[in-house]
Protein backbone atom coordinates (compact mmCIF):
# COMPACT_ATOMS: atom_id res chain seq x y z
CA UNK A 1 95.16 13.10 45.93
CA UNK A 2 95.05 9.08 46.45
CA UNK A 3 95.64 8.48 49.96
CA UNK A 4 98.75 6.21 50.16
CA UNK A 5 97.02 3.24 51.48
CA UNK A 6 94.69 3.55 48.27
CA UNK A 7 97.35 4.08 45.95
CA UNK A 8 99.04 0.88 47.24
CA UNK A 9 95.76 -1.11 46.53
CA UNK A 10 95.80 0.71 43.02
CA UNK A 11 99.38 -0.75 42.66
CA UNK A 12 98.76 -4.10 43.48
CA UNK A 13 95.38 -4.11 41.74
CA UNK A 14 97.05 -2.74 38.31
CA UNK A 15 99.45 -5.12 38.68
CA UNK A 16 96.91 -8.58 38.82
CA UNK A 17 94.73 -7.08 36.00
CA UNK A 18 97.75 -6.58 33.93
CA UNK A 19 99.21 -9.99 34.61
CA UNK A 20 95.70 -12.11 34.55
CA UNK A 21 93.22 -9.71 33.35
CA UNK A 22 89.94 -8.18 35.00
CA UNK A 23 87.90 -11.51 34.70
CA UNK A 24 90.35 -13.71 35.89
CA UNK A 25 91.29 -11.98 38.89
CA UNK A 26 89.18 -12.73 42.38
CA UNK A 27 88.66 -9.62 44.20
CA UNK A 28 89.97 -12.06 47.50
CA UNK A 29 93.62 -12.47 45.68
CA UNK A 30 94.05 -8.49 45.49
CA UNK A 31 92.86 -8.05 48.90
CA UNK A 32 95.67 -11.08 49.87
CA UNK A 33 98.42 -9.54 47.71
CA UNK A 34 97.69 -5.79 49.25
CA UNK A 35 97.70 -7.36 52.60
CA UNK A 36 94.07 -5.82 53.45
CA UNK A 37 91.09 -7.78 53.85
CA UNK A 38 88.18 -7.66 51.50
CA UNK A 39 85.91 -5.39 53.48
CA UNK A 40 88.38 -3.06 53.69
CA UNK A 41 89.05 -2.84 49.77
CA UNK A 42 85.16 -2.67 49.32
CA UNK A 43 85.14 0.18 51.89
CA UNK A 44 87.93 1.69 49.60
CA UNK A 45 86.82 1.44 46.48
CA UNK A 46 83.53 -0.28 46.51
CA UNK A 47 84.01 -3.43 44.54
CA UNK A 48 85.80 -5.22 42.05
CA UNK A 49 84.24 -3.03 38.65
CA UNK A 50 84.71 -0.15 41.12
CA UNK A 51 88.55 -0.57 41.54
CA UNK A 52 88.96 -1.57 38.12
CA UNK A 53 87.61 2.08 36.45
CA UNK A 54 89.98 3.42 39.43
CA UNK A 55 92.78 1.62 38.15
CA UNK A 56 92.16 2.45 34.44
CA UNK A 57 91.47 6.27 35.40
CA UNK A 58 94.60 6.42 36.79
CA UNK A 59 96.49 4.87 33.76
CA UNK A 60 94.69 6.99 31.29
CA UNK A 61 95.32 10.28 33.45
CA UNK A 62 99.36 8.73 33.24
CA UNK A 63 99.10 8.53 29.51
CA UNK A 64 97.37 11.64 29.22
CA UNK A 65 99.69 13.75 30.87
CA UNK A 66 102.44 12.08 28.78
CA UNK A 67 100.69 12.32 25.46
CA UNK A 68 99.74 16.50 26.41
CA UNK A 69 103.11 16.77 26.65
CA UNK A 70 104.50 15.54 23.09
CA UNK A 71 101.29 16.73 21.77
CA UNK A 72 102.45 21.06 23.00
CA UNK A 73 105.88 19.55 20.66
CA UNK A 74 104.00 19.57 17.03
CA UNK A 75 105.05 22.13 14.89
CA UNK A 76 103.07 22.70 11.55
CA UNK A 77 105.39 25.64 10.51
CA UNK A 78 106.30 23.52 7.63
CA UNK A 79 106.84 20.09 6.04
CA UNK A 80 109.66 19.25 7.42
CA UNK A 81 109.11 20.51 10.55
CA UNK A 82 105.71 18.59 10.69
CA UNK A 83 107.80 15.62 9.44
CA UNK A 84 110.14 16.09 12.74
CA UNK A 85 106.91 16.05 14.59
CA UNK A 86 106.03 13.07 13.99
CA UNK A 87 108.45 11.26 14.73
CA UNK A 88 109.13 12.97 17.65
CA UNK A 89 105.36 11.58 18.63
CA UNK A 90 106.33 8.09 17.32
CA UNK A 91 109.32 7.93 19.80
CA UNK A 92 107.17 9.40 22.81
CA UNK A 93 104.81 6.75 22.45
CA UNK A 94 107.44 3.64 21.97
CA UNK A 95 108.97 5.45 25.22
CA UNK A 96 106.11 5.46 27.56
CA UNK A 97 104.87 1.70 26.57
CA UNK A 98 108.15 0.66 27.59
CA UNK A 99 108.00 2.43 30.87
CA UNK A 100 104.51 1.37 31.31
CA UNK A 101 103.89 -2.04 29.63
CA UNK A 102 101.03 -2.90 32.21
CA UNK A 103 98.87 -0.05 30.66
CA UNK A 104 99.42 -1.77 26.89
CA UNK A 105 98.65 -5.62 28.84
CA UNK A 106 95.42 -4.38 30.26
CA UNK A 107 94.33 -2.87 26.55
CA UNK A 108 95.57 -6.28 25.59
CA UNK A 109 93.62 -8.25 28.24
CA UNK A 110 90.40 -5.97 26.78
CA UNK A 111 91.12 -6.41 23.30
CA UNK A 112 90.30 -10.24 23.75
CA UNK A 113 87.11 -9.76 25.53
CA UNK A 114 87.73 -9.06 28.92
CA UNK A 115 85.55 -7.16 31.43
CA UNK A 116 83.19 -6.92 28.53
CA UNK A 117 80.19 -6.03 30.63
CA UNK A 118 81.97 -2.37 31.23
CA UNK A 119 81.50 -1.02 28.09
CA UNK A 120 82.42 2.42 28.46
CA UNK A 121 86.42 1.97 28.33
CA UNK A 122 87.06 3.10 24.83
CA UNK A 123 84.30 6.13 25.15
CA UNK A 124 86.43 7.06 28.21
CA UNK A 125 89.77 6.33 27.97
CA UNK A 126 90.97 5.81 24.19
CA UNK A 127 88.41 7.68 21.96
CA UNK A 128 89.77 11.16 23.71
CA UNK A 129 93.40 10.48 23.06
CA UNK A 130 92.74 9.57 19.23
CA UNK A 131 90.75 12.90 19.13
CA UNK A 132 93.79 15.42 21.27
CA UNK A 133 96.33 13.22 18.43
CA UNK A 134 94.22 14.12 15.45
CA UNK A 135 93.14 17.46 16.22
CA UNK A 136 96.50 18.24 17.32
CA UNK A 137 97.69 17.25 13.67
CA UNK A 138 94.63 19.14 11.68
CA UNK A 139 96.52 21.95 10.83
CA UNK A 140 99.60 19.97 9.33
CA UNK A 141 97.01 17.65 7.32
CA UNK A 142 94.93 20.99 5.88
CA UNK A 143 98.13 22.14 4.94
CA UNK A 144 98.75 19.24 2.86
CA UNK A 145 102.06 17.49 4.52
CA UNK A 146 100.83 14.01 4.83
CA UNK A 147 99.26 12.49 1.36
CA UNK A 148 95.66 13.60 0.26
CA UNK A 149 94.66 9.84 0.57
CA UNK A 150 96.17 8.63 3.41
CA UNK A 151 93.66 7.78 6.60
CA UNK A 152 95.76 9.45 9.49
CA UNK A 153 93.01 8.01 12.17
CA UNK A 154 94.17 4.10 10.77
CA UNK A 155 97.51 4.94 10.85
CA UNK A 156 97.64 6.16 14.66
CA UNK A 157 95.74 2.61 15.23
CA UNK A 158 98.26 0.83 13.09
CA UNK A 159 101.02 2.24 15.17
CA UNK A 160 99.11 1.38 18.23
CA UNK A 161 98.80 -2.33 17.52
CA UNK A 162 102.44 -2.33 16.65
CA UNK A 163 103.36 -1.40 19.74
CA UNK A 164 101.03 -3.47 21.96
CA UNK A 165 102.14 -6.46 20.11
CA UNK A 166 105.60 -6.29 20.04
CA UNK A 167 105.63 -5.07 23.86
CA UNK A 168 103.46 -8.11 25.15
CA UNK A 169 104.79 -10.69 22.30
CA UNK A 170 108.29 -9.75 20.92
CA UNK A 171 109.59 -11.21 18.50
CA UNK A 172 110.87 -14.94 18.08
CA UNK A 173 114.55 -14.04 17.31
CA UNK A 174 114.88 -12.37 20.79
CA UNK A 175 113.32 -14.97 22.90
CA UNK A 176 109.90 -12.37 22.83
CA UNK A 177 111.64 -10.17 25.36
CA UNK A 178 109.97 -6.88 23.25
CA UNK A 179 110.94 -3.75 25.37
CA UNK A 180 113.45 -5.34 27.71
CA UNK A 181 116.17 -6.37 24.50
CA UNK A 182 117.49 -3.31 24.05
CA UNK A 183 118.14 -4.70 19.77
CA UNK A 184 114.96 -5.82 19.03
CA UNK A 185 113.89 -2.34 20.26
CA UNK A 186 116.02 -0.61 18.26
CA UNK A 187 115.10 -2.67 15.15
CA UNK A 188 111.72 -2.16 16.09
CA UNK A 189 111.69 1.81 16.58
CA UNK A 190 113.32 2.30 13.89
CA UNK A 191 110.57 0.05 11.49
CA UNK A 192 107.93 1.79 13.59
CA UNK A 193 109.75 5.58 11.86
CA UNK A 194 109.49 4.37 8.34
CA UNK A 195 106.63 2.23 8.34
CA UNK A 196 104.59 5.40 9.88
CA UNK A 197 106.49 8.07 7.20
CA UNK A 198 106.38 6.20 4.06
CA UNK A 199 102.34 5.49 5.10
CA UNK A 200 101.75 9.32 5.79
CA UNK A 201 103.94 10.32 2.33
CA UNK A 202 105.85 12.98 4.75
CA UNK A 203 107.57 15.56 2.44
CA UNK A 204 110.83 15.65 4.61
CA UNK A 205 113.65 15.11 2.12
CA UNK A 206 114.90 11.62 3.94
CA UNK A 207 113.46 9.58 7.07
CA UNK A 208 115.88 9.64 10.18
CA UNK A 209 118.21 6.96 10.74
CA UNK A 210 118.64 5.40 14.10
């Protein structure tokens, strides 16, 4: 367990990376906006790279624990059922970015070549929940309820991008609020539902309405 004083540097650490990025953020301002000094955070944690993996552990053990839990939802029973599914996992993952939109601006913040010199993010952190997502779904693609065709691994990352974008960047009709207007995310979810069915060829007999 994080002691609470560690957890609080976590906080305020997650929160400058989100907001300016691992690169652009002096290990002296999160020390200053903790309200410890910088010994003490190196004592802590170590060091800037040091606090970073902490903070990026700790969001990836959040988004694990989230994902686990949709994933122990899939049912390949049947097509429709498998259909249900995934949408079900479509919704869970629109859900937690908007309760967690920091996680999606530090992928964001790494996506345009930040803290480059620690490579082993992706290896750590996003390769395993690709792999839980796709083995998870095996069973419904042997069975043959998504099209023969279709690459289910580009798909996942098509969603993905979706959501990162229109959580950090909006859209220009609502000011680029994203999550926070509650229409755009409506409109949005529901694109997200039949964008992702009509790409997988889902044999349910009509896409949900929302």
């Amino acid at each position: 367990m994080v002691p609470p004083e560690d957890s609080q540097l976590l906080d305020t650490a997650t929160r400058l990376f989100a907001a300016m990025g691992y690169d652009g953020t002096p290990i002296e301002q999160i020390a200053e906006a903790a309200g410890v000094g910088v010994a003490d955070l190196r004592r802590a944690f170590g060091g800037k790279r040091e606090l970073y993996l902490a903070v990026m552990e700790r969001c990836h053990q959040t988004e694990r624990a989230s994902l686990d839990k949709d994933l122990a939802q899939i049912s390949c029973a049947d097509p429709v059922a498998f259909a249900r599914s995934i949408h079900f996992l479509i919704d869970g993952y629109i859900d937690f970015a908007a309760a967690h939109p920091y996680i999606h601006a530090l992928w964001m913040h790494r996506w345009l070549s930040d803290a480059i010199d620690v490579e082993e993010l992706e290896s750590r952190y996003a390769r395993p929940l690709y792999t839980a997502i796709l083995e998870t779904l095996q069973p419904g693609v042997a069975a043959g309820y998504i099209g023969a065709d279709v690459d289910v691994e580009y798909v996942l990352h098509s969603l993905m991008w979706c959501v990162h974008g229109f959580g950090q960047g909006g859209v220009p009709d609502s000011g680029r609020n994203g999550f926070s207007d509650p229409r755009a995310l409506h409109r949005f979810r529901a694109n997200m539902h039949q964008m992702v069915h009509r790409t997988l060829r889902l044999q349910e007999d009509h896409e949900p309405r929302f």
